[in-house]
ModelCIF file with pLDDT and N, C-alpha, C, O atoms, coordinates in Angstrom:
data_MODEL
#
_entry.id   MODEL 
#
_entity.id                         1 
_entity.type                       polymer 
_entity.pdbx_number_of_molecules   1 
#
_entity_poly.entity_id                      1 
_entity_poly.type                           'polypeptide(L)' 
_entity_poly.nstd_linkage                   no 
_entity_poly.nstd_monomer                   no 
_entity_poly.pdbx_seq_one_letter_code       
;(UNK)(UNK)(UNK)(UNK)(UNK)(UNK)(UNK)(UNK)(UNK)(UNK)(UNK)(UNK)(UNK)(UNK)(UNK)(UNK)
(UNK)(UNK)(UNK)(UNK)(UNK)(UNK)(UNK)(UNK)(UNK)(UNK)(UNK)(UNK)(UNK)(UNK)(UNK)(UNK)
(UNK)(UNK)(UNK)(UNK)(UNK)(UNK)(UNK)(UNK)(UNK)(UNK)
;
_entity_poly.pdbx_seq_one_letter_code_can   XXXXXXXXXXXXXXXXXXXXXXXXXXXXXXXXXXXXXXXXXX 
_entity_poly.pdbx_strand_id                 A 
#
loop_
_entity_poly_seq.entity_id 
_entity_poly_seq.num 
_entity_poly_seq.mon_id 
_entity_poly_seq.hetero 
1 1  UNK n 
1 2  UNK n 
1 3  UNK n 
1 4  UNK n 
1 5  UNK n 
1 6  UNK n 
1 7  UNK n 
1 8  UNK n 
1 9  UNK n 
1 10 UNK n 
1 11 UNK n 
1 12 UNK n 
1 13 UNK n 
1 14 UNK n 
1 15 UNK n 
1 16 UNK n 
1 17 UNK n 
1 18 UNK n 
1 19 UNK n 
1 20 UNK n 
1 21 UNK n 
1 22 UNK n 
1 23 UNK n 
1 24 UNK n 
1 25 UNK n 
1 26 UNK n 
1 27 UNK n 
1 28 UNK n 
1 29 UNK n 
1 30 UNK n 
1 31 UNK n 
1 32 UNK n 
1 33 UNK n 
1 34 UNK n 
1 35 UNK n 
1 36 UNK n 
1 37 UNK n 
1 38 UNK n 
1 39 UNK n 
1 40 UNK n 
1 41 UNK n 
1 42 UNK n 
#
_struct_asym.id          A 
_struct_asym.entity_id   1 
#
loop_
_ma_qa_metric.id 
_ma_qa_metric.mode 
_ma_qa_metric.name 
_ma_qa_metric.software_group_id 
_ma_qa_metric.type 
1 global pLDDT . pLDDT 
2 local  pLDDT . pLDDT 
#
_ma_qa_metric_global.metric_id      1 
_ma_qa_metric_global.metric_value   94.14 
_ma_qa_metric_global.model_id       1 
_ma_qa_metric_global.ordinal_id     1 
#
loop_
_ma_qa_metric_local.label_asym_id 
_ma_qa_metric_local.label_comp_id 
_ma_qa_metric_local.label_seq_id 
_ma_qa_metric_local.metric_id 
_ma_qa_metric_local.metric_value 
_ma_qa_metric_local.model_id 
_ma_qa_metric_local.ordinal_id 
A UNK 1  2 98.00 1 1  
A UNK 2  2 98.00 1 2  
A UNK 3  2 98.00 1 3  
A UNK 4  2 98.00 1 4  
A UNK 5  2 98.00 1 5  
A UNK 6  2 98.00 1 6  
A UNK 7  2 98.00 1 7  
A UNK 8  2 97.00 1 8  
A UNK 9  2 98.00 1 9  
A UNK 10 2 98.00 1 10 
A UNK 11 2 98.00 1 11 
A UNK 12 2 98.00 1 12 
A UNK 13 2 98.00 1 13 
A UNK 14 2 97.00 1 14 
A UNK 15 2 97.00 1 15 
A UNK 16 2 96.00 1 16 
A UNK 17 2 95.00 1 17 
A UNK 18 2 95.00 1 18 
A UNK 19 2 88.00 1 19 
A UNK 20 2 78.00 1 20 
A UNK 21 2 83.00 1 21 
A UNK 22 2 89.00 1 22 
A UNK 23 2 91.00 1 23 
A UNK 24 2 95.00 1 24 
A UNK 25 2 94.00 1 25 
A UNK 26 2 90.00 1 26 
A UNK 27 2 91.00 1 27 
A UNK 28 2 93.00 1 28 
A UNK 29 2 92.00 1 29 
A UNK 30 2 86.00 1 30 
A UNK 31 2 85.00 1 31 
A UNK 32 2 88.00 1 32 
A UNK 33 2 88.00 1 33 
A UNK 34 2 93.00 1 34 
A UNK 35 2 97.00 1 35 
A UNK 36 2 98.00 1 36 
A UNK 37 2 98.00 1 37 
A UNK 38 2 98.00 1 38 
A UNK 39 2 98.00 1 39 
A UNK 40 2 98.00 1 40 
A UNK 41 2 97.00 1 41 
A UNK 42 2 93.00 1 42 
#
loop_
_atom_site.group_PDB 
_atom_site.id 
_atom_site.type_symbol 
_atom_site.label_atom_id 
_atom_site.label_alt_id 
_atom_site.label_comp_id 
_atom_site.label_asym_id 
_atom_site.label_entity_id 
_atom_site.label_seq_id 
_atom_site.pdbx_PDB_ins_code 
_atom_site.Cartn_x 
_atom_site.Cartn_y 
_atom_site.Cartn_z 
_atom_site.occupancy 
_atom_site.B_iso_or_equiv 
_atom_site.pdbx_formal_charge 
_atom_site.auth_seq_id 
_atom_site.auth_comp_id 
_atom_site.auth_asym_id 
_atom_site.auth_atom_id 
_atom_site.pdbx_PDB_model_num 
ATOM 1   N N  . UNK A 1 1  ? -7.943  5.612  21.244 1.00 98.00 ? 1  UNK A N  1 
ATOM 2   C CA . UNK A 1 1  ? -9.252  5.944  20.707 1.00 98.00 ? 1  UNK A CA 1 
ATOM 3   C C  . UNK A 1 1  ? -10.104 4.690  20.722 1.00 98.00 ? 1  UNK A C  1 
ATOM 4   O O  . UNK A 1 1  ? -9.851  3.756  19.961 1.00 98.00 ? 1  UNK A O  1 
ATOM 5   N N  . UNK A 1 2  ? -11.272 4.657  21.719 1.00 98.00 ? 2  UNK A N  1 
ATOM 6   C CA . UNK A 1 2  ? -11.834 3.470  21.648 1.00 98.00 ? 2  UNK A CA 1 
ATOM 7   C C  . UNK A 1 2  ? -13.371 3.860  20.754 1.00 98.00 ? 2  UNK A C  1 
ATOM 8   O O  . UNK A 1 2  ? -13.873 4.978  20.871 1.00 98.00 ? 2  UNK A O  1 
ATOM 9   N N  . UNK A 1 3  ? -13.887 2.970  20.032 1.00 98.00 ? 3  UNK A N  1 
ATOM 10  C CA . UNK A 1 3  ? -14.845 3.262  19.220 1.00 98.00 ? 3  UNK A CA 1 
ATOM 11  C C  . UNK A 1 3  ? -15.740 1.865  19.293 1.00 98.00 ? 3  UNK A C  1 
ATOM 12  O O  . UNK A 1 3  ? -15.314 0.765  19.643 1.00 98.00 ? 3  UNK A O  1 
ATOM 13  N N  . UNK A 1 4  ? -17.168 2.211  18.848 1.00 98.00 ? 4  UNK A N  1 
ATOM 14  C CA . UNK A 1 4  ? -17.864 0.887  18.984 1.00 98.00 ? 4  UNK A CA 1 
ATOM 15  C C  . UNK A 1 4  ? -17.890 0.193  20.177 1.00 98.00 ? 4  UNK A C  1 
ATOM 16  O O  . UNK A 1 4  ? -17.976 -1.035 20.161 1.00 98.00 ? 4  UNK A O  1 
ATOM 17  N N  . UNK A 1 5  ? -17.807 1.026  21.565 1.00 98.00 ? 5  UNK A N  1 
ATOM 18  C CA . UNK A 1 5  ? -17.592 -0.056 22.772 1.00 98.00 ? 5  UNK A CA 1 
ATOM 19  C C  . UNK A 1 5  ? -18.592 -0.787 23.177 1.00 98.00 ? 5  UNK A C  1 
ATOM 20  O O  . UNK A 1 5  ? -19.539 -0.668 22.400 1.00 98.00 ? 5  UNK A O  1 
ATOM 21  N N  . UNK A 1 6  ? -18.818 -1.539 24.108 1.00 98.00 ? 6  UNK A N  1 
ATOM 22  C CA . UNK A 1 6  ? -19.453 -2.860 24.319 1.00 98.00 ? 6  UNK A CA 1 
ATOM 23  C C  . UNK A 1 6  ? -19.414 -2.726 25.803 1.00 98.00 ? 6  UNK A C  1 
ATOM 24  O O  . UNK A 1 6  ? -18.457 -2.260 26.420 1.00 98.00 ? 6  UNK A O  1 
ATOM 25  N N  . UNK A 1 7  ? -20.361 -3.102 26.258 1.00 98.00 ? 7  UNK A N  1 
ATOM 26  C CA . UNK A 1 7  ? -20.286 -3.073 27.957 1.00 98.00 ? 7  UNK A CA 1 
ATOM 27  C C  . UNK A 1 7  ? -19.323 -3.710 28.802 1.00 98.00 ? 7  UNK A C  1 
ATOM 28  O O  . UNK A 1 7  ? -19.078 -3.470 29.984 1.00 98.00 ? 7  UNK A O  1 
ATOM 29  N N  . UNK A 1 8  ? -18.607 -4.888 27.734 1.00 97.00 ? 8  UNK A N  1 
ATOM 30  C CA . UNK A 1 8  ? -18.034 -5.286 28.290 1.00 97.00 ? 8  UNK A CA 1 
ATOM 31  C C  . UNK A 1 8  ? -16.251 -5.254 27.565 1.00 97.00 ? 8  UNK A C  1 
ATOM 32  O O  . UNK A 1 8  ? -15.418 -6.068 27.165 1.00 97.00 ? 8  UNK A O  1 
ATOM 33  N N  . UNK A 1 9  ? -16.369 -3.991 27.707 1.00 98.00 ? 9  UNK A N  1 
ATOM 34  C CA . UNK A 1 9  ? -15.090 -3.096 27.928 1.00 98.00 ? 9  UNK A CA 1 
ATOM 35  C C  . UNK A 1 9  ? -15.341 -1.669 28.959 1.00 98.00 ? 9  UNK A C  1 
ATOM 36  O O  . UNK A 1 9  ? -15.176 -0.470 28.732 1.00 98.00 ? 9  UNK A O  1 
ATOM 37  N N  . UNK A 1 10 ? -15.602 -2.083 29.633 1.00 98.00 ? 10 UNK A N  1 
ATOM 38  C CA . UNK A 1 10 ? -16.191 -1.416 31.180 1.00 98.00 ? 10 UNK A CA 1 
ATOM 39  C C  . UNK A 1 10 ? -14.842 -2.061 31.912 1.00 98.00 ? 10 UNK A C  1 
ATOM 40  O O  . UNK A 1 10 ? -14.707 -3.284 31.861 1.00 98.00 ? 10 UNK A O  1 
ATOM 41  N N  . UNK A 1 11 ? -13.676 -1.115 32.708 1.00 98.00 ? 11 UNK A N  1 
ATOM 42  C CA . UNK A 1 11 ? -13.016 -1.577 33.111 1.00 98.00 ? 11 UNK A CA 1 
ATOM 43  C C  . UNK A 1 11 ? -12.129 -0.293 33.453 1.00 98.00 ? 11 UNK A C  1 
ATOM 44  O O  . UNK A 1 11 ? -12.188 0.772  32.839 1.00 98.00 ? 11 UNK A O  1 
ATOM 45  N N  . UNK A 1 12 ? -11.390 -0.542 34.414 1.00 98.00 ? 12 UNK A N  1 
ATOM 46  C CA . UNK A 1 12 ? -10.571 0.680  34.422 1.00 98.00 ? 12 UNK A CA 1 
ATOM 47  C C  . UNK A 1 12 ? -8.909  0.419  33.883 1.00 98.00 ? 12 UNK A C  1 
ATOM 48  O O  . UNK A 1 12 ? -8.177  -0.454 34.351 1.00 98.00 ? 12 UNK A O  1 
ATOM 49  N N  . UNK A 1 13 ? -8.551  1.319  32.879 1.00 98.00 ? 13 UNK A N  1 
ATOM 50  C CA . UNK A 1 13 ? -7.682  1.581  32.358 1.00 98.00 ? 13 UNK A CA 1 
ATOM 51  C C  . UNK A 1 13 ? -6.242  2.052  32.453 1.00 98.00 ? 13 UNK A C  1 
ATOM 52  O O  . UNK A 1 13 ? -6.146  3.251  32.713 1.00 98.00 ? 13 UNK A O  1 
ATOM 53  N N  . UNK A 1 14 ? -5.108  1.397  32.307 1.00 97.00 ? 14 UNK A N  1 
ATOM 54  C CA . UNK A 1 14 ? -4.024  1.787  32.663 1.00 97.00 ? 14 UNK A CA 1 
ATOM 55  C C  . UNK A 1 14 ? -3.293  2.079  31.154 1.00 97.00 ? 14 UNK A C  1 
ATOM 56  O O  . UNK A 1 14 ? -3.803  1.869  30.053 1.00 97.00 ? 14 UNK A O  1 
ATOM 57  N N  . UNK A 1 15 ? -1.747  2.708  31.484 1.00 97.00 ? 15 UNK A N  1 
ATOM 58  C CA . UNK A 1 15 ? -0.959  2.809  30.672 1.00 97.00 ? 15 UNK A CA 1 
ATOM 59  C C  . UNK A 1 15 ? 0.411   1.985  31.615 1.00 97.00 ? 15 UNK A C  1 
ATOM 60  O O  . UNK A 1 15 ? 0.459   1.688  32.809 1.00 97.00 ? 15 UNK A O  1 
ATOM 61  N N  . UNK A 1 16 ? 1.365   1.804  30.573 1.00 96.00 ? 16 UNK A N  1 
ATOM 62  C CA . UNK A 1 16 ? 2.752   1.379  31.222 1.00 96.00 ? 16 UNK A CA 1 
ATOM 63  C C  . UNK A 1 16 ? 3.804   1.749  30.268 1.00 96.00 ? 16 UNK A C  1 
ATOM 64  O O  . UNK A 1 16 ? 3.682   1.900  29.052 1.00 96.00 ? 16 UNK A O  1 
ATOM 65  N N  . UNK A 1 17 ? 4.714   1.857  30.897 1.00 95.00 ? 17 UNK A N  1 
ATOM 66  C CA . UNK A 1 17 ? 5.680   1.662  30.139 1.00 95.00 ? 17 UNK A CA 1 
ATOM 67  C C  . UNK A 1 17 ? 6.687   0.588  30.178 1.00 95.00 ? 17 UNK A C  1 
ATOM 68  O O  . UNK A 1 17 ? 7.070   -0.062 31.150 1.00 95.00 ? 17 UNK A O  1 
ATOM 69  N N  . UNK A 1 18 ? 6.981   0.532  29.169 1.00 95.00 ? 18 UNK A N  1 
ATOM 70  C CA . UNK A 1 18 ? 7.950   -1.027 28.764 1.00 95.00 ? 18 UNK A CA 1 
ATOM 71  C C  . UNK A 1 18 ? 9.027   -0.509 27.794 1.00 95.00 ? 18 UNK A C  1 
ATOM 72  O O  . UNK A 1 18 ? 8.851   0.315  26.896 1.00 95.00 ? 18 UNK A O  1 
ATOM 73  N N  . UNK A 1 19 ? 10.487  -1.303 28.218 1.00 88.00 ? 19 UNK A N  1 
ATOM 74  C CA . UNK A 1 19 ? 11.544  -0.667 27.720 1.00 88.00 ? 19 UNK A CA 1 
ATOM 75  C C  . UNK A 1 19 ? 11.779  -1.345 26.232 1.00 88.00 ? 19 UNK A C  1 
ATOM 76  O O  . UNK A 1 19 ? 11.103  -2.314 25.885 1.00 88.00 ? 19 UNK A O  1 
ATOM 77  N N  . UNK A 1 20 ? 12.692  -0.819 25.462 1.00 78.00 ? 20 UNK A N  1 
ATOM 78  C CA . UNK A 1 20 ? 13.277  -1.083 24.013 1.00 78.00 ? 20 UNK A CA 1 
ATOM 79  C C  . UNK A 1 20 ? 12.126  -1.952 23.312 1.00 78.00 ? 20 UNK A C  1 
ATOM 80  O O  . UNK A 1 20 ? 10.934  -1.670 23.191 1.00 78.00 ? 20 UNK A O  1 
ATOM 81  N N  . UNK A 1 21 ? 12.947  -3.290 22.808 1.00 83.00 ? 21 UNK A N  1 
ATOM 82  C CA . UNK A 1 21 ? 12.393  -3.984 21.986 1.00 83.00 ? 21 UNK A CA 1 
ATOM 83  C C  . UNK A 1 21 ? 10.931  -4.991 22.717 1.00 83.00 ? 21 UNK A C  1 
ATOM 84  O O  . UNK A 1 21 ? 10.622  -6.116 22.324 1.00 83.00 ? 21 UNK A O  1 
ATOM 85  N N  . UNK A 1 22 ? 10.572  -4.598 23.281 1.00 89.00 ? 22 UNK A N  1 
ATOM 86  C CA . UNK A 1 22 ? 9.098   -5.502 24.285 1.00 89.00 ? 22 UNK A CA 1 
ATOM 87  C C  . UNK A 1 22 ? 7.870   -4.794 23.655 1.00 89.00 ? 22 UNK A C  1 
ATOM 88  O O  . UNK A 1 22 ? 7.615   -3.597 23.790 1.00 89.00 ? 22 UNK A O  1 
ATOM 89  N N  . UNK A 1 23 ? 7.264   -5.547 23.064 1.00 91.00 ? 23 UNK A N  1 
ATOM 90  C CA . UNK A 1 23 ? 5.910   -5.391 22.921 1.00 91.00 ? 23 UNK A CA 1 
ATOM 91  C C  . UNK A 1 23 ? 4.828   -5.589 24.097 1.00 91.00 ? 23 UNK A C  1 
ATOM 92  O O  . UNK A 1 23 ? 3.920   -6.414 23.989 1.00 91.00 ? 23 UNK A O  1 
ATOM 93  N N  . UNK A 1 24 ? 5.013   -4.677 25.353 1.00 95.00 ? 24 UNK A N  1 
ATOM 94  C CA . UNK A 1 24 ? 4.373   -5.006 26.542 1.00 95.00 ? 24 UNK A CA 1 
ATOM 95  C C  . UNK A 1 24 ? 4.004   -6.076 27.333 1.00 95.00 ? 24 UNK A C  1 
ATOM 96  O O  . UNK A 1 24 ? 3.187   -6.044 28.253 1.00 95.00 ? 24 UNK A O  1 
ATOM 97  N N  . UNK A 1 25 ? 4.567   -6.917 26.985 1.00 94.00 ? 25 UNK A N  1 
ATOM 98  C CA . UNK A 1 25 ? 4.379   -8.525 27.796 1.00 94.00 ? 25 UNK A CA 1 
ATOM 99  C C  . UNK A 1 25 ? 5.151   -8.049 28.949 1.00 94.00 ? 25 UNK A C  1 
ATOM 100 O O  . UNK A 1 25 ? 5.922   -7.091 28.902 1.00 94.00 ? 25 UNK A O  1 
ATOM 101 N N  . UNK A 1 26 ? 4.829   -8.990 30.316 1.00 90.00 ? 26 UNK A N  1 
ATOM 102 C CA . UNK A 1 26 ? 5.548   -9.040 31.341 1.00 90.00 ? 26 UNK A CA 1 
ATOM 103 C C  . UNK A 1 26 ? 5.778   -7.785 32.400 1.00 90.00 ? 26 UNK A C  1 
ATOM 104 O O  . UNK A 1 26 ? 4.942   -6.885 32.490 1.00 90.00 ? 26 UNK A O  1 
ATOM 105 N N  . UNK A 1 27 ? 6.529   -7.800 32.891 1.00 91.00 ? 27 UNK A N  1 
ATOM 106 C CA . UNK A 1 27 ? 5.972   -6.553 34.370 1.00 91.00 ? 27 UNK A CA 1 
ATOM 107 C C  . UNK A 1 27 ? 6.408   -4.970 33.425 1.00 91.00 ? 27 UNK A C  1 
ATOM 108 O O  . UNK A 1 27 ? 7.332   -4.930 32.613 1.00 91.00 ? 27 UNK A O  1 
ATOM 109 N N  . UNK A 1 28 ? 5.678   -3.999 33.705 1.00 93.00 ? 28 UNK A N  1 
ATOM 110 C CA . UNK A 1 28 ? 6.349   -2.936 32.864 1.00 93.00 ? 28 UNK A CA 1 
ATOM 111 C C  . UNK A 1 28 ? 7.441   -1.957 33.871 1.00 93.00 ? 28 UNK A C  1 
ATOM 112 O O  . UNK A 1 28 ? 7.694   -2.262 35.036 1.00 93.00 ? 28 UNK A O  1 
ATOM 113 N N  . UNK A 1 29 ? 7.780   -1.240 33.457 1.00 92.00 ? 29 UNK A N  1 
ATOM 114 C CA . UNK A 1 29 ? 8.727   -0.517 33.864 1.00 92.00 ? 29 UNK A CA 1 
ATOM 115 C C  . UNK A 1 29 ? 7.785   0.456  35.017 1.00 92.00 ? 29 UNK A C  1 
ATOM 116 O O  . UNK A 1 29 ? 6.591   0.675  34.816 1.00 92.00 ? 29 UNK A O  1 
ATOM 117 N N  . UNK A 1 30 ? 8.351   0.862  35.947 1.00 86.00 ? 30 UNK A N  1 
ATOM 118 C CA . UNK A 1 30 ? 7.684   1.263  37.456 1.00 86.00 ? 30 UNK A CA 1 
ATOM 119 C C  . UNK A 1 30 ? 6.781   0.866  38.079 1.00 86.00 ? 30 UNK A C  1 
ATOM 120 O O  . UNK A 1 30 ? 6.832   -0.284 38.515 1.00 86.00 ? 30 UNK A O  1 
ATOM 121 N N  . UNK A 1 31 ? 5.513   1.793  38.357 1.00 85.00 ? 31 UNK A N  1 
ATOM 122 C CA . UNK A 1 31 ? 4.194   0.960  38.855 1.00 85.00 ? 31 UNK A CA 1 
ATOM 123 C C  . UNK A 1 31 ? 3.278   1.474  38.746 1.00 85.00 ? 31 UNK A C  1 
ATOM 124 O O  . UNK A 1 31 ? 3.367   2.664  39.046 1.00 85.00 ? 31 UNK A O  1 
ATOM 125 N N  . UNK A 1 32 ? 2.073   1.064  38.349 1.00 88.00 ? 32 UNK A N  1 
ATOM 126 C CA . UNK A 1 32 ? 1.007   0.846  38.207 1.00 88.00 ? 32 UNK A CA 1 
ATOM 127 C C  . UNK A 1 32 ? 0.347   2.114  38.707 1.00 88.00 ? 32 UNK A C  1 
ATOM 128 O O  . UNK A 1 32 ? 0.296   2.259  39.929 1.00 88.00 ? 32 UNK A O  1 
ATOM 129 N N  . UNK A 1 33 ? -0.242  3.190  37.807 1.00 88.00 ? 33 UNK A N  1 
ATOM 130 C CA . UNK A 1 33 ? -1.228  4.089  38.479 1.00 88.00 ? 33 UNK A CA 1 
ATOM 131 C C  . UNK A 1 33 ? -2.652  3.885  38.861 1.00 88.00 ? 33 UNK A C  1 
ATOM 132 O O  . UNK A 1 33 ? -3.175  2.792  39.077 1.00 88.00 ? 33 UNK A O  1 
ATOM 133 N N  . UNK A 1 34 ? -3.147  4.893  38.914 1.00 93.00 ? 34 UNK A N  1 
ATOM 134 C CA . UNK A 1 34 ? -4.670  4.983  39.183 1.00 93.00 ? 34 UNK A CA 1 
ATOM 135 C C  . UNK A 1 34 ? -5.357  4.698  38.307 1.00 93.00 ? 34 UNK A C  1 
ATOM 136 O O  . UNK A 1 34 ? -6.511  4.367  38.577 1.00 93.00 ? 34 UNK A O  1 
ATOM 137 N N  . UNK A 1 35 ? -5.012  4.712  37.236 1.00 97.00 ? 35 UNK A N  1 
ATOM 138 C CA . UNK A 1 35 ? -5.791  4.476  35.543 1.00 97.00 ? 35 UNK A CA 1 
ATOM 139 C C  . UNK A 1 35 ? -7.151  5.373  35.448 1.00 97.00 ? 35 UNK A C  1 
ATOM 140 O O  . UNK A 1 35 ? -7.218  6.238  36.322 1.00 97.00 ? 35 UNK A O  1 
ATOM 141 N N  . UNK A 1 36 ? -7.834  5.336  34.880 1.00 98.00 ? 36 UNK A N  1 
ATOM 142 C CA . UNK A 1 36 ? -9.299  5.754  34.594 1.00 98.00 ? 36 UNK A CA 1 
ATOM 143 C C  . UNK A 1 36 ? -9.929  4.939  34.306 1.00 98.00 ? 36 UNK A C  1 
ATOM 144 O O  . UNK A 1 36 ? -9.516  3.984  33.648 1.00 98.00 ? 36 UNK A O  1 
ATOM 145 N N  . UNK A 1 37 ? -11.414 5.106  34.812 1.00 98.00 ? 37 UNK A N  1 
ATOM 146 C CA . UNK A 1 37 ? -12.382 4.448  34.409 1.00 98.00 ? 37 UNK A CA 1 
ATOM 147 C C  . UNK A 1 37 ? -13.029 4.716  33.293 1.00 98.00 ? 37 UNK A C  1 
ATOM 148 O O  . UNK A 1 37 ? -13.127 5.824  32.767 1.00 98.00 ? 37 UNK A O  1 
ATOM 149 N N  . UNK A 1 38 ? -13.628 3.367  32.793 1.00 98.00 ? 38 UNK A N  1 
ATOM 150 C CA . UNK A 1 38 ? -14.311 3.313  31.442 1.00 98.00 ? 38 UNK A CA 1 
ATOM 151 C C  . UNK A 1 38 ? -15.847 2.076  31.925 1.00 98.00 ? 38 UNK A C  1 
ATOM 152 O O  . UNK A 1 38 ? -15.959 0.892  32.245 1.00 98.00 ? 38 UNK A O  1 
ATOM 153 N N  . UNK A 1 39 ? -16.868 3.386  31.689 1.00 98.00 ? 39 UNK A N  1 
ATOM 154 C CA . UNK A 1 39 ? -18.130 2.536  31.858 1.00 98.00 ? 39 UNK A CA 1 
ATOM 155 C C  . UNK A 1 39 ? -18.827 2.334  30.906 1.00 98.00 ? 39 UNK A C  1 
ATOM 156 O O  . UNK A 1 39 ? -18.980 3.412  30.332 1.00 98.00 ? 39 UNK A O  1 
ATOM 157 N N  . UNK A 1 40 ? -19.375 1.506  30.377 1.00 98.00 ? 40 UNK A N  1 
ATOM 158 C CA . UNK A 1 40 ? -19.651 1.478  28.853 1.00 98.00 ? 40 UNK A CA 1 
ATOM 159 C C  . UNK A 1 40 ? -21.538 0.501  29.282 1.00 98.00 ? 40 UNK A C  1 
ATOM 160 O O  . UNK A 1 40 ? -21.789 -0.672 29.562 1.00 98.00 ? 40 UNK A O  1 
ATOM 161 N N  . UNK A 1 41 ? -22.632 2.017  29.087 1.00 97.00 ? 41 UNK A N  1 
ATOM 162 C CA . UNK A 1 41 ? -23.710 1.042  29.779 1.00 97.00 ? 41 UNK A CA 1 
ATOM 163 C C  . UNK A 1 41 ? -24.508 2.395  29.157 1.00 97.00 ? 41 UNK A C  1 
ATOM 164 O O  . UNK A 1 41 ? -24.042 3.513  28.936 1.00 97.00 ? 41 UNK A O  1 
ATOM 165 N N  . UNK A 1 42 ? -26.432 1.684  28.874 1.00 93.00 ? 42 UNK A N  1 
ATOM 166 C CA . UNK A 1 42 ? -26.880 2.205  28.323 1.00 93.00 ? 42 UNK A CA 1 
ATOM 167 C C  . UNK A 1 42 ? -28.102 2.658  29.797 1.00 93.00 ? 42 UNK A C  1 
ATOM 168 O O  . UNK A 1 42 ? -29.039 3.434  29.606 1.00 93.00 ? 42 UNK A O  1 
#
């Protein structure tokens, strides 16, 4: 849930997954999709 955005959170968006105890640092588990875009402009 993004709220209050700013233009410059204009970017396109991924998810990953990352195994057990990792707080998402470092390469995630498979690869990288298409993500979605996020344009944030008046």
């Amino acid at each position: 849930q993004m709220n209050s955005l700013k233009p410059e959170d204009t970017a396109v968006y991924y998810c990953a997954l990352f195994r057990g105890y990792n707080p998402c640092f470092g390469v995630p588990l498979g690869s990288w999709g298409q993500g979605t875009q996020v344009t944030v402009s008046s």
